[in-house]
Protein backbone atom coordinates (compact mmCIF):
# COMPACT_ATOMS: atom_id res chain seq x y z
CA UNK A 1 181.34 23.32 -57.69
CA UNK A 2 184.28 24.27 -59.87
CA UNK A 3 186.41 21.50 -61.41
CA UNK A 4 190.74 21.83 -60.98
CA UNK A 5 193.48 20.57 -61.58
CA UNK A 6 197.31 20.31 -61.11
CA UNK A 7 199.67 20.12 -63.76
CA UNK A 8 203.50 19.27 -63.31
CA UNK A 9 206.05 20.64 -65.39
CA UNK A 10 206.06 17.87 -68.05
CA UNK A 11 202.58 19.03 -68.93
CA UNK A 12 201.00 15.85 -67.19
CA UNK A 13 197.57 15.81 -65.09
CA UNK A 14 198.74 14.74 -61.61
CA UNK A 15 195.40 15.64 -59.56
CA UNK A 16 191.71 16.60 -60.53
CA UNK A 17 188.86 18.10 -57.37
CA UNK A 18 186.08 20.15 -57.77
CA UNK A 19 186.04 23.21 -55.22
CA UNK A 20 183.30 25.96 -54.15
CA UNK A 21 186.15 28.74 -54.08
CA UNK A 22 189.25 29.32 -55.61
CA UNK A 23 190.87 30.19 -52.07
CA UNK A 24 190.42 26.38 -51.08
CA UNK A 25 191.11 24.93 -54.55
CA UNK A 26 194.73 27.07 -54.11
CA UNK A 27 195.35 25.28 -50.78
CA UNK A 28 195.06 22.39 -52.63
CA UNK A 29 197.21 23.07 -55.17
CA UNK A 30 199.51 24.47 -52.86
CA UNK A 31 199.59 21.39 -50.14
CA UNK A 32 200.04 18.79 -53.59
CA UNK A 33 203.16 20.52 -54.63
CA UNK A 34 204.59 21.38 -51.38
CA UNK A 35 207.48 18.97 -51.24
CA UNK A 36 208.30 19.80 -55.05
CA UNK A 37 210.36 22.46 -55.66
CA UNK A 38 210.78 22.24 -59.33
CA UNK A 39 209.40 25.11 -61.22
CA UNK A 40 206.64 24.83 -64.01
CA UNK A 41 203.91 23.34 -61.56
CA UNK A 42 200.36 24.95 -62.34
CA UNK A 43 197.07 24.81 -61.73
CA UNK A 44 193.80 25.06 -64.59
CA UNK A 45 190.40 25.95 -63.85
CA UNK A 46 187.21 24.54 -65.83
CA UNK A 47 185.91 27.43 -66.93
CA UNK A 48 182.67 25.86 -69.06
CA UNK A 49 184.40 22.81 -70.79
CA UNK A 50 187.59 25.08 -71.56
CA UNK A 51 190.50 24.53 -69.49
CA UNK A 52 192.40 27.82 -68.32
CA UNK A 53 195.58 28.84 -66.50
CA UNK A 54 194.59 30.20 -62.56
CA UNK A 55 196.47 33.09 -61.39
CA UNK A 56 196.26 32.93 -57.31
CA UNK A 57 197.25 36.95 -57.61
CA UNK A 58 193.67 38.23 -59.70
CA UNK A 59 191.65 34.93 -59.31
CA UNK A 60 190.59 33.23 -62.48
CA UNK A 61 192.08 34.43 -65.94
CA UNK A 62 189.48 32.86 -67.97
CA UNK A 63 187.48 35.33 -69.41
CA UNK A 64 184.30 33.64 -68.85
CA UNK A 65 184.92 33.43 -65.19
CA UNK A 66 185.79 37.16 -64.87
CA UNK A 67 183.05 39.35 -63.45
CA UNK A 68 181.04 41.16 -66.34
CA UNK A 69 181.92 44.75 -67.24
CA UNK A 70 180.51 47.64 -65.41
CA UNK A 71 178.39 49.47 -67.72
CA UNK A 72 177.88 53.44 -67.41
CA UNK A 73 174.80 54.91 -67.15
CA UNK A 74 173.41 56.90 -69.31
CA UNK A 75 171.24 59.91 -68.27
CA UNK A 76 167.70 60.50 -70.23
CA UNK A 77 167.69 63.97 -68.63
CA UNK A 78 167.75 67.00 -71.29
C-alpha cells in the first residue's frame, strides 16, 4: 500500500489514505475535491519517505516510483 494525500491551495494537508493503485487513490482525490472548484488543489504520493507531486496524465512523477530504464543489449558476437 501506497500512502496519499490531498493538499488544498493554501498548502494545507486536508486528507491522508494509503491505496494499492494510483487509479483508486485519483478517485479519491477526485471525489474529496469535487464540490471545490478553486484551483491549486493537488495530490502527493509517498514515494519512500519523500513526498512528491502525482500527475493523473503519466502516473507518479517521483523518480523513484518511475519504472527503471530499459537497458540495450549488447551483443558478444564478433
Amino acid at each position: 500500500m501506497v500512502e496519499f494525500r490531498v493538499i488544498d491551495p493554501r498548502g494545507k494537508i486536508v486528507a491522508t489514505k494509503n491505496f494499492a493503485s494510483a487509479e483508486a487513490a485519483h478517485a479519491w482525490f477526485v471525489a474529496s475535491v469535487r464540490d471545490n472548484s478553486e484551483l491549486g488543489w493537488r495530490m502527493e504520493v509517498n514515494d519512500e519517505g519523500q513526498w512528491a507531486f502525482f500527475d493523473d496524465t503519466a502516473g507518479f512523477t517521483a523518480p523513484g516510483s518511475r519504472p527503471p530504464p530499459r537497458r540495450r543489449r549488447i551483443s558478444s558476437r564478433t
